[in-house]
C-alpha atoms as a PDB file:
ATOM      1  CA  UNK A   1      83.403 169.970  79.866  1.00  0.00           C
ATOM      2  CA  UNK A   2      81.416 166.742  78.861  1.00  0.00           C
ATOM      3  CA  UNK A   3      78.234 165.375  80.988  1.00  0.00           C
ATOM      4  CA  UNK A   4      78.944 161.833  82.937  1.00  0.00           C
ATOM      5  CA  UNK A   5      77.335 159.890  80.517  1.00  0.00           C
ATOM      6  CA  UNK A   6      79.492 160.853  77.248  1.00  0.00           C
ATOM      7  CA  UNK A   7      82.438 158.953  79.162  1.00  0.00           C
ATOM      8  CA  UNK A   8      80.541 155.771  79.988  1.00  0.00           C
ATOM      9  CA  UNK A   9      79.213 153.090  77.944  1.00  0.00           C
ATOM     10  CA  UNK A  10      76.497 151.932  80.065  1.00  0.00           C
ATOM     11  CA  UNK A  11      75.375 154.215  82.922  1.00  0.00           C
ATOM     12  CA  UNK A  12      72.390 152.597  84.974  1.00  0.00           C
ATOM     13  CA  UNK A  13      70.537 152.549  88.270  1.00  0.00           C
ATOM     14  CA  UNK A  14      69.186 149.852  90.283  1.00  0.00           C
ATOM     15  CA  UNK A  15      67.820 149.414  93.707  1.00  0.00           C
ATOM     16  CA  UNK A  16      70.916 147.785  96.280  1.00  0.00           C
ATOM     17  CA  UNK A  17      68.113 146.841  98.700  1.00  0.00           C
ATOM     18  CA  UNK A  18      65.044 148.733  99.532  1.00  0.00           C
ATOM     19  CA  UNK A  19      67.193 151.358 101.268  1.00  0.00           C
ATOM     20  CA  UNK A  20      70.014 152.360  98.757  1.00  0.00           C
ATOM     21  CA  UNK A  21      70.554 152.968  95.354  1.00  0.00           C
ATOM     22  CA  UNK A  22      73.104 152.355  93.697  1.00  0.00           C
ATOM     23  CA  UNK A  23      74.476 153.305  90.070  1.00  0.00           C
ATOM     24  CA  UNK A  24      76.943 151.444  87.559  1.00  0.00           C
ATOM     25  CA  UNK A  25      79.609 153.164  85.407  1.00  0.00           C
ATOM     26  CA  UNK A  26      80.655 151.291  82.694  1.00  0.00           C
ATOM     27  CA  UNK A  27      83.563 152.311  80.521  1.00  0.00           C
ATOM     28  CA  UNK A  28      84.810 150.844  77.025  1.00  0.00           C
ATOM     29  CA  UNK A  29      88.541 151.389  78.404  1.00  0.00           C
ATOM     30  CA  UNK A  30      90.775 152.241  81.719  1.00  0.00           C
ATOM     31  CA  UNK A  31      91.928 155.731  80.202  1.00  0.00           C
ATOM     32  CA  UNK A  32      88.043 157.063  80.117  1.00  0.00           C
ATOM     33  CA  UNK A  33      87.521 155.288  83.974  1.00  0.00           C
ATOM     34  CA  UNK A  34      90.713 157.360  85.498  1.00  0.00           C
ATOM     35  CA  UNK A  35      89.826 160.343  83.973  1.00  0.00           C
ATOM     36  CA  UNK A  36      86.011 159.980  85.671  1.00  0.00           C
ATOM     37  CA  UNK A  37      87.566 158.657  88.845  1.00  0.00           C
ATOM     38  CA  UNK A  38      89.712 161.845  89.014  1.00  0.00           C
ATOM     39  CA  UNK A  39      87.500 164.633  88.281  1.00  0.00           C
ATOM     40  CA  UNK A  40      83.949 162.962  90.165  1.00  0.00           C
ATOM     41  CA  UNK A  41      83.287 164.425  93.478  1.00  0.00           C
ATOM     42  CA  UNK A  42      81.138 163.564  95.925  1.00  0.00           C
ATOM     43  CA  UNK A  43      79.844 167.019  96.495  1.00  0.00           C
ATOM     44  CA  UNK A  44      78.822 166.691  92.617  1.00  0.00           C
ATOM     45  CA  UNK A  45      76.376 163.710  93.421  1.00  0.00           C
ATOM     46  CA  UNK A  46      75.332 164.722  96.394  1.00  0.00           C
ATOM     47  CA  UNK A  47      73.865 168.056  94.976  1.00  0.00           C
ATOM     48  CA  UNK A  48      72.560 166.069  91.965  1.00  0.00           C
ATOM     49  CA  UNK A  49      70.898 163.578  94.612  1.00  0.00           C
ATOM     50  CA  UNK A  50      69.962 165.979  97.473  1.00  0.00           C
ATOM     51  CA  UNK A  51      72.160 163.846 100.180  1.00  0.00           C
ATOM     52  CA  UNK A  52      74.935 164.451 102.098  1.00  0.00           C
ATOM     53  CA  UNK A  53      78.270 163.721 100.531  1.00  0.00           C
ATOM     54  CA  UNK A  54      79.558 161.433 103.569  1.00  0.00           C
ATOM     55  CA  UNK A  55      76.609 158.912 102.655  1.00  0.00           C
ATOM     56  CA  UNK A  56      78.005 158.296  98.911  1.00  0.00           C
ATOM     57  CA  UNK A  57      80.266 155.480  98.839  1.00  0.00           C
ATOM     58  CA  UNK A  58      82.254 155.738  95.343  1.00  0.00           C
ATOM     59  CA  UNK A  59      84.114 152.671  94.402  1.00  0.00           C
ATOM     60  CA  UNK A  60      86.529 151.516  91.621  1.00  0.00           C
ATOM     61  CA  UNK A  61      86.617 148.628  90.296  1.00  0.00           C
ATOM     62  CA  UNK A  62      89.569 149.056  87.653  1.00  0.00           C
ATOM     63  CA  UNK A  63      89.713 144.719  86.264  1.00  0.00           C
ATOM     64  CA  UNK A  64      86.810 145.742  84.745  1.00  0.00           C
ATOM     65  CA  UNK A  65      86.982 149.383  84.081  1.00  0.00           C
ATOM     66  CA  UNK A  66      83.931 150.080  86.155  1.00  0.00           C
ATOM     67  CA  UNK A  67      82.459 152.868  89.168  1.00  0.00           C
ATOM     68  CA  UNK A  68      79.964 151.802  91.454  1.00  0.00           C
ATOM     69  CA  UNK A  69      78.446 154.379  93.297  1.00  0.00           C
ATOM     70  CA  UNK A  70      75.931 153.756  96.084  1.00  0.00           C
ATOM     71  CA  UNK A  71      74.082 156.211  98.804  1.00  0.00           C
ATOM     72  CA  UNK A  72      70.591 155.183 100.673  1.00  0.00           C
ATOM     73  CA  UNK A  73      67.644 155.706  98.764  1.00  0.00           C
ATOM     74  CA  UNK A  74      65.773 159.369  99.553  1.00  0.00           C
ATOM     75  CA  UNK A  75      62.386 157.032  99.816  1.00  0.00           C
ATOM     76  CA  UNK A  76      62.223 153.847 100.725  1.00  0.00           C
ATOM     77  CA  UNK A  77      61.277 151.545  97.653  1.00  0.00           C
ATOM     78  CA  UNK A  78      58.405 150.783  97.759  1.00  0.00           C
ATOM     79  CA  UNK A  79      56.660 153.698 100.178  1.00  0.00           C
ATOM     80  CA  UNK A  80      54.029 156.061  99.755  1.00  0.00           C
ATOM     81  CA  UNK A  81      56.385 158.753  98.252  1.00  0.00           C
ATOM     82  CA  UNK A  82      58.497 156.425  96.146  1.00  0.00           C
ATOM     83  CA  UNK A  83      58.827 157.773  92.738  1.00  0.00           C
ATOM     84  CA  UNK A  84      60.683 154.366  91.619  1.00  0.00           C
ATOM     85  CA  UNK A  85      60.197 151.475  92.673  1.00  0.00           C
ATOM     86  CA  UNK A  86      62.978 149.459  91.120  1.00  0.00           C
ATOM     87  CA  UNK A  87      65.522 152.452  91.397  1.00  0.00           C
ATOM     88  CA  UNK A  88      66.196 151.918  87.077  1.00  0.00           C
ATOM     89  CA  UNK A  89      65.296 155.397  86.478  1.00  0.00           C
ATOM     90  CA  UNK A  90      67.568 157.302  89.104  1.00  0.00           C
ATOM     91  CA  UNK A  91      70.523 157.875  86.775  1.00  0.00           C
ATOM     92  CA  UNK A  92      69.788 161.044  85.284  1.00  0.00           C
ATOM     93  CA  UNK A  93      71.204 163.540  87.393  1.00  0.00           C
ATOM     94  CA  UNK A  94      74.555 161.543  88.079  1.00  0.00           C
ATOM     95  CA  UNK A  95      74.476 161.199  83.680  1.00  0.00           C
ATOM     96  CA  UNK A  96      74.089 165.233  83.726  1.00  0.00           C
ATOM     97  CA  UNK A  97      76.765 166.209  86.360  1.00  0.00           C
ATOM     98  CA  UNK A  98      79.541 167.698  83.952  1.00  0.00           C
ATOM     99  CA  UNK A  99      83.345 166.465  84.215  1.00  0.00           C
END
């Protein structure tokens, strides 16, 4: 098994409001993005994340040979407990989760 981001060419976070997140999966070709689309669960994220699986929304967008996943934010952006403001530095635990 390979980590998330060995399939992807760009894998990045960003803020989809100040109450979501929401991450970008970037492949190089459509064979790499079926074989993530398969094999990704939501119960992977969600214990990555901390969040209940029903909150990740995991769409494919296959003309471009791209994943966007999205789920509200843990903090709001911005708040006293925010570790992020921008939400750029949230990837890291979707890039680790092993398909």
């Amino acid at each position: 098994m390979k980590k998330l981001v060995n399939y992807t060419q760009i894998l990045r976070s960003k803020n989809a409001g100040p109450l979501f997140i929401t991450f970008d999966l970037i492949f190089s070709g459509s064979d790499e993005m079926e074989y993530v689309l398969k094999r990704l669960k939501r119960s992977d994220v969600a214990l990555a994340y901390g969040i209940d699986e029903k909150e990740i929304d995991i769409i494919a967008y296959k003309v471009v040979n791209s994943i966007k996943i999205t789920f509200p934010r843990l903090n709001i952006s911005g708040s006293l407990c925010d570790t992020d403001i921008y939400g750029c530095q949230m990837h890291m635990p979707l890039a680790n989760i092993e398909i």
